[in-house]
Each structure stands twice: as structure tokens, then as C-alpha cells.
Protein backbone atom coordinates (compact mmCIF):
# COMPACT_ATOMS: atom_id res chain seq x y z
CA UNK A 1 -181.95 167.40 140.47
CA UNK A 2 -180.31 165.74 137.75
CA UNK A 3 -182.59 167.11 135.00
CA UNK A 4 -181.58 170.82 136.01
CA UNK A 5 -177.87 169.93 136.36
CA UNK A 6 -178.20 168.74 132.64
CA UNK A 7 -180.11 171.39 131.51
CA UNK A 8 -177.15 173.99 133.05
CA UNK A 9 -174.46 171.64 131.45
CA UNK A 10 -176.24 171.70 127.86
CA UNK A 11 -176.87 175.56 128.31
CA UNK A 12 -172.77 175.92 129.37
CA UNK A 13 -171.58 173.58 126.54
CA UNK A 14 -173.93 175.44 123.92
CA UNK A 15 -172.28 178.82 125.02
CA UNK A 16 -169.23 177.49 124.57
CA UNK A 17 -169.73 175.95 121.13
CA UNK A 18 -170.93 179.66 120.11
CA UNK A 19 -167.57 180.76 121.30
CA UNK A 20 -165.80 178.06 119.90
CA UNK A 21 -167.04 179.08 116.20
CA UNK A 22 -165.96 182.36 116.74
CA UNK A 23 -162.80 181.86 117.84
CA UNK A 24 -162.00 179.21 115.38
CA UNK A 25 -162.95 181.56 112.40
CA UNK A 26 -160.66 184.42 114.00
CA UNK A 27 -158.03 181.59 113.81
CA UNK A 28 -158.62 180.58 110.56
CA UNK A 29 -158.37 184.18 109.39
CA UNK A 30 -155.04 184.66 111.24
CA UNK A 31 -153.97 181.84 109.76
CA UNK A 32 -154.80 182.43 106.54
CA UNK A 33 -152.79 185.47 106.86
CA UNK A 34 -149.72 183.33 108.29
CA UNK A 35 -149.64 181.23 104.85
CA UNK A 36 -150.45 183.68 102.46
CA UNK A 37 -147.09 186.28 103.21
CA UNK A 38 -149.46 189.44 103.00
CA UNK A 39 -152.44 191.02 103.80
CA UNK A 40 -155.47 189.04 103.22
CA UNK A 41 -158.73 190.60 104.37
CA UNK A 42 -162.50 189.42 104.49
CA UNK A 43 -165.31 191.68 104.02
CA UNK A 44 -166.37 192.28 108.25
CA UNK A 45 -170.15 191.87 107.43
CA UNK A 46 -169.59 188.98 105.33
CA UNK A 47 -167.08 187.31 107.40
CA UNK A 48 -169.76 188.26 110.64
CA UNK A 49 -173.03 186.94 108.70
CA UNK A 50 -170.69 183.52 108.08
CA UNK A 51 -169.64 183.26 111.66
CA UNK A 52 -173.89 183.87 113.13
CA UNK A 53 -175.08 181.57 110.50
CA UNK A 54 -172.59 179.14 111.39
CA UNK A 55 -173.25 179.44 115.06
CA UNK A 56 -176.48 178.63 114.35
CA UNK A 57 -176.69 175.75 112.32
CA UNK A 58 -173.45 173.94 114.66
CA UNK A 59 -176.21 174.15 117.20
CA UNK A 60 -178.43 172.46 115.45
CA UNK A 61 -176.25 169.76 114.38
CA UNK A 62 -175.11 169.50 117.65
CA UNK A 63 -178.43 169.23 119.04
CA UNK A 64 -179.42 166.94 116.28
CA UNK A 65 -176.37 164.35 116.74
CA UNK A 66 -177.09 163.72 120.42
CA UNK A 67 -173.85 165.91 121.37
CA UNK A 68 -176.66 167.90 123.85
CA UNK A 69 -178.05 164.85 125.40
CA UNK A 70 -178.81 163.62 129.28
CA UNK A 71 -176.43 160.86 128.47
CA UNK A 72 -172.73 160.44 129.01
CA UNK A 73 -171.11 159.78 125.92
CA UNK A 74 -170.37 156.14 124.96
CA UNK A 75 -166.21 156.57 124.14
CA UNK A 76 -164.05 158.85 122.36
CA UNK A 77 -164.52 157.29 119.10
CA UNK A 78 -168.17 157.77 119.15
CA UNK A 79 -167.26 161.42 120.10
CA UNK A 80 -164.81 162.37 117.42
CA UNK A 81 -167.34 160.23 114.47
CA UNK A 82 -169.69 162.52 115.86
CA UNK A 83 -168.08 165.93 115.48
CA UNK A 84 -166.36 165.27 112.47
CA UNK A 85 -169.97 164.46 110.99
CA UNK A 86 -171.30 168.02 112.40
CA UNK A 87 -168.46 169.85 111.29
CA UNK A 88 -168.36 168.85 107.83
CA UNK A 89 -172.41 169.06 107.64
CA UNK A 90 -171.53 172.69 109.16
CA UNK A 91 -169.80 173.82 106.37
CA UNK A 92 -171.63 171.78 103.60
CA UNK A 93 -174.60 173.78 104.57
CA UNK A 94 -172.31 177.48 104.67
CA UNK A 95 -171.32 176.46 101.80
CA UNK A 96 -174.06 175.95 99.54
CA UNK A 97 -175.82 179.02 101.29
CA UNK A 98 -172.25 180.88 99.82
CA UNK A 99 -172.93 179.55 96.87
CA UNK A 100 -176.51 180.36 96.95
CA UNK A 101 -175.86 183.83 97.51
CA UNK A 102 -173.43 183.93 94.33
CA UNK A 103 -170.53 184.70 96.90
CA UNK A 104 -167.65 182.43 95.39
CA UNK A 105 -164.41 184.87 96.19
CA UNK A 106 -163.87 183.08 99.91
CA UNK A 107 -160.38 181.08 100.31
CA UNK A 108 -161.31 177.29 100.50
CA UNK A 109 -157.77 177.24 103.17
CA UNK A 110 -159.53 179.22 105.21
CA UNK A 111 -162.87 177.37 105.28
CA UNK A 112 -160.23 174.61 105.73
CA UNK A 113 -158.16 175.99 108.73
CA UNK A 114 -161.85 177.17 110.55
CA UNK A 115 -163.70 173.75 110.41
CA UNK A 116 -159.99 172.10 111.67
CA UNK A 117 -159.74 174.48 114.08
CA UNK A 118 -163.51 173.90 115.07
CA UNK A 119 -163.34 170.32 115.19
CA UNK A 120 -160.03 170.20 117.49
CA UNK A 121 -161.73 172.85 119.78
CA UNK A 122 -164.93 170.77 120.01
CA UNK A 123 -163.14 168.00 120.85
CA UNK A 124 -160.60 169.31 123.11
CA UNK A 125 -163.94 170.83 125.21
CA UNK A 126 -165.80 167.91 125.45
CA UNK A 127 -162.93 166.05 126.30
CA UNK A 128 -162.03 168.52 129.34
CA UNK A 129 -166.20 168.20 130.59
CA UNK A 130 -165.73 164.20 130.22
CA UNK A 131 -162.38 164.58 132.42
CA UNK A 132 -164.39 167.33 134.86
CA UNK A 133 -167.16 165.68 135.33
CA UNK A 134 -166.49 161.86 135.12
CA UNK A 135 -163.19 161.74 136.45
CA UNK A 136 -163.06 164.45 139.15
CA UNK A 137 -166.40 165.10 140.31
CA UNK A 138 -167.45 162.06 140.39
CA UNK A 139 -164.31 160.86 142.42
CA UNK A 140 -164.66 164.06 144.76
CA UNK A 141 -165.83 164.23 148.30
CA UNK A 142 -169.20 165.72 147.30
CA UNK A 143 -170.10 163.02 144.90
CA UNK A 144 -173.80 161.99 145.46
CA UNK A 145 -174.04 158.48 146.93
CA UNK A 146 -176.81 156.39 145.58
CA UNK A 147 -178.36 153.51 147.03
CA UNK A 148 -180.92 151.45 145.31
CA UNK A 149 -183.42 149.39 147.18
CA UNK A 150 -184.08 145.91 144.87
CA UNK A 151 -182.23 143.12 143.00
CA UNK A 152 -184.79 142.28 140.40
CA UNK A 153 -184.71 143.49 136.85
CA UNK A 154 -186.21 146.28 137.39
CA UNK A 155 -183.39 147.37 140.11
CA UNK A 156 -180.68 146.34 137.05
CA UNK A 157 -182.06 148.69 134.38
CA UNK A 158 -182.33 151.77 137.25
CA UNK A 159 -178.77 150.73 137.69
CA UNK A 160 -178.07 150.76 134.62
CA UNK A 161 -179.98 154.49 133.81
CA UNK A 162 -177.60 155.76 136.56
CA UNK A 163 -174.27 154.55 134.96
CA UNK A 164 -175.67 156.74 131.92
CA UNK A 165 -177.08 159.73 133.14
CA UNK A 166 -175.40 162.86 132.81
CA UNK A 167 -174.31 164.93 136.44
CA UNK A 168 -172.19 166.83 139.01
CA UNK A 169 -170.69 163.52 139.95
CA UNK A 170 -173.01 160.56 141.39
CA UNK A 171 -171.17 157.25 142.39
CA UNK A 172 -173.47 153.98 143.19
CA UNK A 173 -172.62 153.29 146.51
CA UNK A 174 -174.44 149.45 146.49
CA UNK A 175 -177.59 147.66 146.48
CA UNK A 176 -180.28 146.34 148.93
CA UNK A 177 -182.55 143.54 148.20
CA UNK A 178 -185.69 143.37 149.47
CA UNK A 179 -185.34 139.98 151.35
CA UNK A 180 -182.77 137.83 151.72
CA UNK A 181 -183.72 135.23 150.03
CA UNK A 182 -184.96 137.52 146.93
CA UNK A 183 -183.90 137.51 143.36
CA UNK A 184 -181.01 138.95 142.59
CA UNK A 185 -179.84 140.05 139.14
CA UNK A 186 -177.57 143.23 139.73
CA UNK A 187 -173.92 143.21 138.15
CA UNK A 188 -171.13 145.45 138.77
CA UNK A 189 -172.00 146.82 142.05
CA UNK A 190 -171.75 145.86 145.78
CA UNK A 191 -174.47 143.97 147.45
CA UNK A 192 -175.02 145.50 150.98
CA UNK A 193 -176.99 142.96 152.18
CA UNK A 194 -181.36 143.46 152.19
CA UNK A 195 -183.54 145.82 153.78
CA UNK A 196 -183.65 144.90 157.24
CA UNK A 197 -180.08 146.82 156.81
CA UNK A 198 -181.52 149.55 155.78
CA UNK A 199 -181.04 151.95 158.56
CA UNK A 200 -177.48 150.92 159.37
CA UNK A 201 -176.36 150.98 155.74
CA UNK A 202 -177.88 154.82 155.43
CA UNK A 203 -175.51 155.85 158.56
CA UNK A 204 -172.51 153.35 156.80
CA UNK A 205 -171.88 154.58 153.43
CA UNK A 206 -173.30 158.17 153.85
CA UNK A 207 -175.90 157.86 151.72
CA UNK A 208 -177.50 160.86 149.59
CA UNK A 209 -180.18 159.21 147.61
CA UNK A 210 -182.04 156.33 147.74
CA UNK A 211 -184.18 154.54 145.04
CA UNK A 212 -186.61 152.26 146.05
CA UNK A 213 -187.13 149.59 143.33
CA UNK A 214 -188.89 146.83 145.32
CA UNK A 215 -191.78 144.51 144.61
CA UNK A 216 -195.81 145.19 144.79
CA UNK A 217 -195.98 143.74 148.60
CA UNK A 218 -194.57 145.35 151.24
CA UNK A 219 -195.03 148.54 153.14
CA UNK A 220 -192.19 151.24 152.39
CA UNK A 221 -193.73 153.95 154.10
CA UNK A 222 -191.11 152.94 157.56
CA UNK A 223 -188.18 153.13 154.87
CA UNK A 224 -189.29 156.34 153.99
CA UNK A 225 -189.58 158.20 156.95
CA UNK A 226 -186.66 157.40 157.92
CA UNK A 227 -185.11 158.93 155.42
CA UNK A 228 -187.22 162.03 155.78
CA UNK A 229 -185.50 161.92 159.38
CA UNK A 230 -182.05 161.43 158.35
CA UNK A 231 -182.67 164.16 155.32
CA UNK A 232 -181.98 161.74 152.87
CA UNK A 233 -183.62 162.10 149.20
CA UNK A 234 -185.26 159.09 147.73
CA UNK A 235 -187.11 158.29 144.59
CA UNK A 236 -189.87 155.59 143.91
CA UNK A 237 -189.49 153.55 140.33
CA UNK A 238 -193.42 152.41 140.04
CA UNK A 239 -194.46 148.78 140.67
CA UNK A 240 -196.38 149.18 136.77
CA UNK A 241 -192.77 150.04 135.42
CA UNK A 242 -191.72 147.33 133.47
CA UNK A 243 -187.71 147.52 131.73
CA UNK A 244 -189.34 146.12 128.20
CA UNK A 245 -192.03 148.75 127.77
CA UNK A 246 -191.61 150.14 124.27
CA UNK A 247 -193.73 153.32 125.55
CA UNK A 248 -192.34 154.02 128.74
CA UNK A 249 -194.30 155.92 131.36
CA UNK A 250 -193.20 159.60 131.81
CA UNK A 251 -193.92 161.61 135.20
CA UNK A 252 -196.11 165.13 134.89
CA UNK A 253 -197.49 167.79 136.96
CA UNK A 254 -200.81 169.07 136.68
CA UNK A 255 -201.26 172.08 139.05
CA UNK A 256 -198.63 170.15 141.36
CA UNK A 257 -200.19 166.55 141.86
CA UNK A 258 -197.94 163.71 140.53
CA UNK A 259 -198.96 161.86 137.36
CA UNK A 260 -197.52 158.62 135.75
CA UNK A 261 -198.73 158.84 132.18
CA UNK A 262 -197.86 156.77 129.20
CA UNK A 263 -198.78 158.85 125.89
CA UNK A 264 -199.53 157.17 122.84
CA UNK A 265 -198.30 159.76 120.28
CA UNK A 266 -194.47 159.77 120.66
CA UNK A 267 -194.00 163.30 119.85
CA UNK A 268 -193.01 166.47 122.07
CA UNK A 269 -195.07 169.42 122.48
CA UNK A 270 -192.27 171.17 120.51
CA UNK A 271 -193.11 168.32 117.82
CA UNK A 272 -196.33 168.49 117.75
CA UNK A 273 -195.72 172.52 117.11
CA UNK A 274 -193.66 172.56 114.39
CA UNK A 275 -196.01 170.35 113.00
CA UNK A 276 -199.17 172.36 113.36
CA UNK A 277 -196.84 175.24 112.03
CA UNK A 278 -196.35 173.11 108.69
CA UNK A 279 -199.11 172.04 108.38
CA UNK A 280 -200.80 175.69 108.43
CA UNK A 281 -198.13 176.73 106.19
CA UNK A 282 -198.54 174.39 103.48
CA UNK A 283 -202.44 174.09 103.75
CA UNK A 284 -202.34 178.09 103.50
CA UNK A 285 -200.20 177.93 100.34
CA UNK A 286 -202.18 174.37 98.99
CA UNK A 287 -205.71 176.34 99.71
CA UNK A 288 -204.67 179.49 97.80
CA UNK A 289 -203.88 177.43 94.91
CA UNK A 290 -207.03 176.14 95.07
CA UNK A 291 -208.79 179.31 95.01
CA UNK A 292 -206.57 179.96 92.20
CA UNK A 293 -207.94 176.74 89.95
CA UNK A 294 -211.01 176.39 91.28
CA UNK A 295 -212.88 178.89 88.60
CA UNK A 296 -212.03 176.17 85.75
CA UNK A 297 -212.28 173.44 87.64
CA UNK A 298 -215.81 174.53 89.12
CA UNK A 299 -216.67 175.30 85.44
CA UNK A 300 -215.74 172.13 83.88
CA UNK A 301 -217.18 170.00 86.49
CA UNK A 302 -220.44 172.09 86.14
CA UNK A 303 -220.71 171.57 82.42
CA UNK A 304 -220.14 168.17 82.94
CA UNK A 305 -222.91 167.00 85.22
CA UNK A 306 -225.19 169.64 86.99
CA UNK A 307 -224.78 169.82 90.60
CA UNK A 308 -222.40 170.73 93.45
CA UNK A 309 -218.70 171.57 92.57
CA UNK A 310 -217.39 169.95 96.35
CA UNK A 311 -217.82 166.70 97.92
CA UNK A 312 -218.33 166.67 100.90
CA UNK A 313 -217.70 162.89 103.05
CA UNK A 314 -218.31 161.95 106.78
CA UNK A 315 -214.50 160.53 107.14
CA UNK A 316 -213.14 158.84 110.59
CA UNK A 317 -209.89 161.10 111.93
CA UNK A 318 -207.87 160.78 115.26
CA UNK A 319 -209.07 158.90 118.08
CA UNK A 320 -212.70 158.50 116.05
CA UNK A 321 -213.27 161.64 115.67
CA UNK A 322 -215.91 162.68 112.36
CA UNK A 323 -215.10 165.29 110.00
CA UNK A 324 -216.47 165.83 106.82
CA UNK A 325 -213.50 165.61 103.74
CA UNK A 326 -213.80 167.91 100.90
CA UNK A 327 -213.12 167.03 97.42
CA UNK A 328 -214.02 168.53 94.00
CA UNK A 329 -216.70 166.34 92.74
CA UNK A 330 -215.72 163.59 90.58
CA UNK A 331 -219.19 161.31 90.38
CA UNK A 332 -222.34 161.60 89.17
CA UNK A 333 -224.96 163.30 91.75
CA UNK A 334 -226.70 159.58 92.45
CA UNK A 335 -223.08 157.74 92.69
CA UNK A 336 -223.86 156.41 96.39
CA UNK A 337 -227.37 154.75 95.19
CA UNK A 338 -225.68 153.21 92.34
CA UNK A 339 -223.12 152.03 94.80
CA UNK A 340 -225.46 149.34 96.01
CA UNK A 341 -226.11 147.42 92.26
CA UNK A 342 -222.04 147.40 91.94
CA UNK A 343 -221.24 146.10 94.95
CA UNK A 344 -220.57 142.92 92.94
CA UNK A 345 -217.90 144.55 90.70
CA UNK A 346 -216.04 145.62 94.17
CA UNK A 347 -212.33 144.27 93.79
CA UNK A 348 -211.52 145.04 97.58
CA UNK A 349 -212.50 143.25 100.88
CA UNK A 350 -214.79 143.66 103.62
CA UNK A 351 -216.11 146.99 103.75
CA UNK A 352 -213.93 148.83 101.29
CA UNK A 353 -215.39 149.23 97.78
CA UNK A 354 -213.19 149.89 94.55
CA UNK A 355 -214.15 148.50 91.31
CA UNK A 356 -212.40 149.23 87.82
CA UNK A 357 -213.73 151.61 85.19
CA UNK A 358 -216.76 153.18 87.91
CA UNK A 359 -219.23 154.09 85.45
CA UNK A 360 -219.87 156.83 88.14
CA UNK A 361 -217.07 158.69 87.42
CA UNK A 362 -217.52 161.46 85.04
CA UNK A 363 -215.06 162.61 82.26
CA UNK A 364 -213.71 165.52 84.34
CA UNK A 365 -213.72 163.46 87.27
CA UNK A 366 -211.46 160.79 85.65
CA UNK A 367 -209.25 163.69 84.53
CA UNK A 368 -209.17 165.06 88.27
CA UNK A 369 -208.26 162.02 89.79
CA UNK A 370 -206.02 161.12 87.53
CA UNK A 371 -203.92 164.27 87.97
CA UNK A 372 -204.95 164.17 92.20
CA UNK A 373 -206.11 168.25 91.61
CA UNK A 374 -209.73 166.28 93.30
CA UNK A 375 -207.34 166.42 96.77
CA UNK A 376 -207.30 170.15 96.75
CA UNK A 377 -209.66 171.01 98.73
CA UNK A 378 -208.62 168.84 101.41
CA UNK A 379 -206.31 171.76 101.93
CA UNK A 380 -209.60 172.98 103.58
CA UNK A 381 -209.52 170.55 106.21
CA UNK A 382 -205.53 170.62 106.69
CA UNK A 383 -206.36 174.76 107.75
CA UNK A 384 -209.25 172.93 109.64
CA UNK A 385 -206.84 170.83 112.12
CA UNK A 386 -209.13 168.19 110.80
CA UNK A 387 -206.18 166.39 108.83
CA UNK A 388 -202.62 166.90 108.31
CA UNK A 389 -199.94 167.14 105.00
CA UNK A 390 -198.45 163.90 106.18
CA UNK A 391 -200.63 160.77 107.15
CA UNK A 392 -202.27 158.33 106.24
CA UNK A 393 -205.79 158.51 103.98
CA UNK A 394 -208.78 159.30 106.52
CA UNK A 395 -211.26 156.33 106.44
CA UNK A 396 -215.18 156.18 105.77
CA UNK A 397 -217.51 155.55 108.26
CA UNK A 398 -218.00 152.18 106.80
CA UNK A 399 -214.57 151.28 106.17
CA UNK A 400 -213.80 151.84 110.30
């Protein structure tokens, strides 16, 4: 419920931010006109294009400074450092794209008059939704009463979620704990005595939602059902759910059956897209450069010492999976049964071996690593999915 409220809120507030850029430059022109005593014109396309690119990257600075969050916003100050920051990174970025372009006849009191005008419409709209939705709905007769069920620590941070999340209007109409004589850490809201109150307190303080917080023991199934009967909504915060988990778990579907999961990689599908996107990008323009060089530097490696031009090594990627790494060859063919009679030369620990001056380097292979154009064909493996541009060096076998 409250994740599609938000989601209609966000979608409203980034309308009206669109609206708000267009209306502001409209202003701006109109005023512009007011202090200059004539006619002063914009080009329409020009003054259009300025307006749609602007529209787009206030969304994304909106987006980016948290102004499109799940959260209610911590105070007015925190509001108005916030938009002044997107406004003026607004039109840094128009801007330098102007100037870019080699477009340098625009009035700067106009760009002047649209970002004030922008900023004190921002902020006059998210004041009015703070004021809407804080104020008045929360205060109105249809505001959701919740009810949590514990008084551990657990029961404070749900609490303390609720004062934070973003709704309609959602008032905390008290606490439960589970016995009387449990412990009881919850601040700022009324104590309605334990759970053998449960059904009276439901029918009390006309309850809407119910979140059962309470320990490992104890049967809630009763407790449940009788809110099924009284058509009351409830959630369950998992025993496993601790309030100092760095990686919190997350709830998914998969083909309808409830999931708690806990994901290691901390990045969103969308992440990880953007980053499979850039990392095809630049492995598509890194391996076409390669192509480019790798006549000479197949050539010189060649004439250097007889055999392969690539190197090809078993490496150790994500979650142990093997891969072989390319790289233009930079040692002599019998390198790894040399490696054995230098092993005493090795200037690293355990299993990693680097030594100074390899006398299994060659001369072109001194000059490739040197210059890091032996990495190229790693590009190969980047294409591949088998690495990415940004990480950390894949490990051998023996180094894992």
C-alpha cells in the first residue's frame, strides 16, 4: 500500500516539476520583457530545446538529491539546501551545453529570473505536499491507524520507519507488548498495554493496520485471524530481522510465493544495467582499438620471440567462477617452467609471485607493460561478461 501511494506521489510531483520548468521559463521571458522597456524575443526552437533539456536534467537532479524519495523530508532547511543545489546544477549543466553549442547571445537576467522563478516554485510545491499530506491528511478522519505488536528494539526501529515513510496520512495509534512483563524500549508513543489486549484494543482505537514485531516464541496465528475477521491488515517484521544489519533483508516474489532474501551485491537491476551497458560500450570501443594495433603489436612480439601473439590465463572471477584472461604476450614461451627456479627472487607473499627485472620478460614485453597496451585484449573478456571496465584485477588460480 504504501509503496504504490509513493510511487503515485513521485509520478504527481515529477509532472509537476516538468510544469514547473515550463512555466518558470515563460516567466522569465515575460519578465525579461518587463525590465528591458521593449520587445525582446527568443528564438521558439531554441528557447523550446532549452526548456526539454532542462526538464530533463531537473529530473535527474531531483531524482539524484533524494527530492523523489519514500521518505518525508527532514525540515525546510534541508529542503531549500536541496533545491538551491539542483537548481544551480540545472543551469550549470544548460549552460555549458549553451556554450557547447557556440550559442552565447542568451540574456544571463533571464537565465537569472527562470532558475529564481524555478527555485521559488519548487519550493512553494513541496511545501504545499508537506502541508497536504503531513498536516491534513494525516490529521483527517481517514488517516490509517497503526498498531504495532512489540516493545523490543526491533518494535522501536519499525516505529521509527513509520515516522519516516512517505503516505496518504498514517498516524501511530500505540503499541502492544508481547507480555507484560516484556522489554520495553519504545519512545514517543502510547503504550496500550500487551497482547492479551489485543482484541479489545483493535475494537478501541479503530485500528487499520497492525504490525506484529514480537519475539521467536509464541503462536500469532490466533492474533491473526482475528484480524482476518475484523478485516484488519497486518504485516509480519521477521524474527531473523535484526535493526543493525548493514545488508538488510528485502521481500520478493517469485511466481507469487514470498521470499526474504538478503543480496550480497548492493546494486539494482537498473544498476546492474547501466553497467552491463558500459561496460559493452567501452569494451566495444577498447576491442576495436585493439584490432586497430594489434598488426604491429602481433608483428613486433613475433619478431621478438617465436610463438603465440595472446596469452591466454585460467583467472578466478565472480563467485569462483574460471575464465581464461587474454593478454598480448609479454614472456618468453617457457616463462611458467622458469617460474619454479625464481621462486626465490619472488618479492611478494604466499602464493603471489613478482620479482624485479623477470628475465622472462622480453624487450617488447617490457615495452607493453610498461605502456599497459598488454591489457588490450582484456577488452575481449569485458565483451565476454567475463570481467568488467571497473574492478578489481582477476586473480590466478594459485593466488585464490
Amino acid at each position: 500500500m504504501f509503496g504504490q501511494q509513493v510511487q503515485i506521489v513521485i509520478t504527481l510531483m515529477i509532472l509537476f516539476d516538468g510544469l514547473l520548468v515550463i512555466g518558470s521559463g515563460y516567466l522569465a521571458k515575460y519578465l525579461k520583457f518587463l525590465d528591458s522597456g521593449y520587445i525582446w524575443e527568443i528564438d521558439p526552437v531554441l528557447f523550446t530545446g532549452m526548456i526539454l533539456f532542462l526538464m530533463f536534467v531537473n529530473t535527474f537532479a531531483m531524482g539524484r538529491a533524494g527530492m523523489y524519495s519514500d521518505k518525508k523530508p527532514p525540515g525546510i532547511f534541508w529542503m531549500t539546501v536541496r533545491l538551491g543545489t539542483v537548481v544551480a546544477a540545472d543551469f550549470a549543466v544548460l549552460l555549458i551545453a549553451l556554450y557547447s553549442l557556440k550559442i552565447f547571445d542568451v540574456s544571463r537576467l533571464f537565465f537569472l529570473f527562470w532558475g529564481g522563478s524555478l527555485f521559488v516554485g519548487s519550493m512553494a510545491q513541496r511545501l504545499l505536499v508537506d502541508i497536504y499530506m503531513q498536516r491534513w491528511l494525516a490529521k483527517g478522519f481517514n488517516a490509517r491507524q497503526v498498531l504495532i505488536a512489540g516493545s523490543d528494539e526491533r518494535a522501536a526501529k519499525v516505529l521509527e520507519a513509520y515516522k519516516q515513510q512517505l503516505s496518504w496520512g498514517h498516524v501511530m495509534a500505540g503499541y502492544l507488548k508481547p507480555f507484560r512483563w516484556s522489554v520495553d524500549v519504545m519512545q514517543g508513543i502510547q503504550q496500550l498495554g500487551s497482547m492479551e489486549d489485543f482484541d479489545q484494543v483493535l475494537q478501541d482505537k479503530s485500528v487499520d493496520e497492525v504490525v506484529f514485531v514480537l519475539p521467536k516464541s509464541g503462536d500469532i496465528r490466533p492474533y491473526m485471524k482475528l484480524c482476518d475477521d475484523l478485516g484488519v491488515s497486518y504485516r509480519l517484521v521477521p524474527s531473523m530481522y535484526e535493526p543493525d544489519d548493514r545488508l538488510p533483508l528485502t521481500v520478493e516474489r517469485i511466481q507469487g510465493i514470498p521470499t526474504l532474501s538478503r543480496a550480497r551485491i548492493r546494486i539494482s537491476a537498473t544498476g546492474l544495467l547501466y553497467k552491463a551497458l558500459l561496460d559493452f560500450a567501452v569494451g566495444l570501443i577498447g576491442f576495436l582499438v585493439m584490432c586497430l594495433m594489434y598488426p604491429f603489436i602481433a608483428l613486433a612480439i613475433k619478431l621478438d620471440d617465436p610463438g603465440p601473439v595472446l596469452f591466454k590465463q585460467p583467472r578466478m572471477g565472480q563467485n569462483r567462477r574460471v575464465f581464461g584472461c587474454y593478454k598480448f604476450r609479454t614472456m618468453y614461451t617457457d616463462a611458467e617452467a622458469r617460474k619454479a627456479e625464481l621462486m626465490a627472487n619472488n618479492i611478494m607473499d604466499d602464493k603471489m609471485f613478482k620479482m624485479k627485472n623477470d628475465p622472462r620478460i622480453t624487450r617488447v614485453g617490457n615495452f607493453l607493460r610498461k605502456t599497459s597496451l598488454d591489457e588490450f585484449p582484456q577488452f575481449i573478456n569485458v565483451l565476454r561478461g567475463e570481467m568488467s571496465i571497473v574492478g578489481t584485477r582477476p586473480p590466478t588460480l594459485d593466488e585464490v
